[in-house]
Protein backbone atom coordinates (compact mmCIF):
# COMPACT_ATOMS: atom_id res chain seq x y z
CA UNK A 1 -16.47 1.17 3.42
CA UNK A 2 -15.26 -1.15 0.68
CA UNK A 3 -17.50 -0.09 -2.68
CA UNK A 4 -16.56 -0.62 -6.50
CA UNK A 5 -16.33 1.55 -9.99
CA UNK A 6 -15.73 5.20 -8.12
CA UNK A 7 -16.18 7.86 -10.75
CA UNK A 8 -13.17 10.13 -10.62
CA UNK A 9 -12.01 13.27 -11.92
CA UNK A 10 -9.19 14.43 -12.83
CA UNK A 11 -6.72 17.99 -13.83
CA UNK A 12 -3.24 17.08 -14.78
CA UNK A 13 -0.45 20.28 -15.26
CA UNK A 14 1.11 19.54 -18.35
CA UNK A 15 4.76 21.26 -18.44
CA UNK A 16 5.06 23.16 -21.54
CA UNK A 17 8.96 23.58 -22.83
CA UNK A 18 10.34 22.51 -19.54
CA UNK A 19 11.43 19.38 -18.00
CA UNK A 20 8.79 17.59 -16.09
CA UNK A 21 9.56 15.19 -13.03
CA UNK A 22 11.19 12.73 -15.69
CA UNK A 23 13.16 15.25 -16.89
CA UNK A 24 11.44 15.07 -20.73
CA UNK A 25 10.61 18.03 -22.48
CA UNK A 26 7.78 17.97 -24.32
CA UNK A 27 6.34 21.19 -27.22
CA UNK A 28 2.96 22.00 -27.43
CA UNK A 29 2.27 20.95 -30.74
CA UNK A 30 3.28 17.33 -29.73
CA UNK A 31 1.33 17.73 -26.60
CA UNK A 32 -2.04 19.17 -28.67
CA UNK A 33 -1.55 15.89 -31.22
CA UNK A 34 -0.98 13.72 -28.14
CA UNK A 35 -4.29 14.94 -26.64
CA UNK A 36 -6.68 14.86 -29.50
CA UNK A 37 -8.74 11.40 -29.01
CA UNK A 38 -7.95 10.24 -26.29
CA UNK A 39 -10.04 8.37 -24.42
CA UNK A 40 -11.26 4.80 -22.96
CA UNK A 41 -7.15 4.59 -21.75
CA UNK A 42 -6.09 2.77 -18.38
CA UNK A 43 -5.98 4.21 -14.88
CA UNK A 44 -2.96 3.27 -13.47
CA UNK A 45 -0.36 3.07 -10.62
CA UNK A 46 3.38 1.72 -10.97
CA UNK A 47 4.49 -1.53 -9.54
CA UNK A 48 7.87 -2.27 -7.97
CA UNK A 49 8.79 -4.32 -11.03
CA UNK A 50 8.64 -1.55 -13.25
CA UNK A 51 4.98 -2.82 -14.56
CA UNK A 52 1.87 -0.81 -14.32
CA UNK A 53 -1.04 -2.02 -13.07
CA UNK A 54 -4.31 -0.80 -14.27
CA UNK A 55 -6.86 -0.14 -11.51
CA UNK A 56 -9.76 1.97 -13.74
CA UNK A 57 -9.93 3.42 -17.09
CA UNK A 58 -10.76 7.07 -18.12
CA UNK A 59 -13.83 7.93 -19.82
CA UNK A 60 -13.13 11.59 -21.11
CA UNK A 61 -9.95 13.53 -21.41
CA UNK A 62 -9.53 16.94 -22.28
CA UNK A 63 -6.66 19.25 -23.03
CA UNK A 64 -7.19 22.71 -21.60
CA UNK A 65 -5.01 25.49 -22.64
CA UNK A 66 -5.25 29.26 -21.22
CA UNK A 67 -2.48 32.09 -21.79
CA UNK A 68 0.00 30.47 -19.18
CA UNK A 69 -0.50 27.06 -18.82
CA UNK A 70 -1.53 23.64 -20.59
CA UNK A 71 -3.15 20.89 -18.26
CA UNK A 72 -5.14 17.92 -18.83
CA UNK A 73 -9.02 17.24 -17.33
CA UNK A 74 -11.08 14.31 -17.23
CA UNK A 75 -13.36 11.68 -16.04
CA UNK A 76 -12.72 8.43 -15.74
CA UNK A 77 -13.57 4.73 -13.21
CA UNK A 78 -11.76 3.45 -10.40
CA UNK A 79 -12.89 -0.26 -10.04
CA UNK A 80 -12.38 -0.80 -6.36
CA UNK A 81 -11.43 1.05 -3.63
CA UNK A 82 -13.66 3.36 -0.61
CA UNK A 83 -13.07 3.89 2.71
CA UNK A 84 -10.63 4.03 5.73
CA UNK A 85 -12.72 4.42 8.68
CA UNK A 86 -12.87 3.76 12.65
CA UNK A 87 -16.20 2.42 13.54
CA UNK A 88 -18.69 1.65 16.08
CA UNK A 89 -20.85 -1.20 15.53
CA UNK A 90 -24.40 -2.33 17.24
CA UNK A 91 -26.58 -5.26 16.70
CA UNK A 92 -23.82 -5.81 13.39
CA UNK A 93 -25.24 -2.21 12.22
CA UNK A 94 -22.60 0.84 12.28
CA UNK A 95 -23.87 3.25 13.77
CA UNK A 96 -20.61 5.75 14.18
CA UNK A 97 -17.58 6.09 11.68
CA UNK A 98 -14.90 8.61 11.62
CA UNK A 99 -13.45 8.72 8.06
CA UNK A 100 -9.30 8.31 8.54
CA UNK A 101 -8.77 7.64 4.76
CA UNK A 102 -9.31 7.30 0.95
CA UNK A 103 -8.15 4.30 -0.39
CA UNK A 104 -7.89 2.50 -4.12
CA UNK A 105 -8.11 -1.11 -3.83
CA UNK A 106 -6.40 -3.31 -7.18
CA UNK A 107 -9.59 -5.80 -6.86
């Protein structure tokens, strides 16, 4: 089921004074100055050339902070994307599907 602009949502963990998965470790003041207006910023997944390519945009982001951790929500648009199903069809009407999947789609 192939459908376009899928409103997401989002909670990122944010790794205060530690190395994240790239090994960068990032304070929480830069972190709280990082995460002050953001908004209206790509969606994106990495390509195998190094490039990202955008495939929605966020709408909202919030930085969340409680006495042991710091994480990132939001809300954002994924252009394309639905759907991985097995189906039965009749008269060119499904009438049975058995979700397998969630997929994003670039276009």
């Amino acid at each position: 089921m192939r459908t376009e602009n899928i409103e997401v949502t989002f909670k990122i963990p944010i790794p205060v004074d530690k190395p994240d998965l790239n090994g960068v470790i990032y304070s929480k003041e830069a972190i709280r100055n990082a995460y002050k207006n953001v908004k209206d910023v790509p969606i994106e997944i990495p390509c195998s050339d190094g490039r990202f390519l955008p495939i929605g945009a966020t709408q909202e982001v919030e930085l969340i902070e409680d006495e042991n951790d710091m994480y990132i929500t939001g809300v954002g648009l994924v252009w394309y994307g639905g759907t991985e199903e097995n189906v039965e069809i009749e008269e060119g009407k499904v009438t049975s599907f058995k979700v397998n999947g969630i997929g994003i789609a670039k276009e």
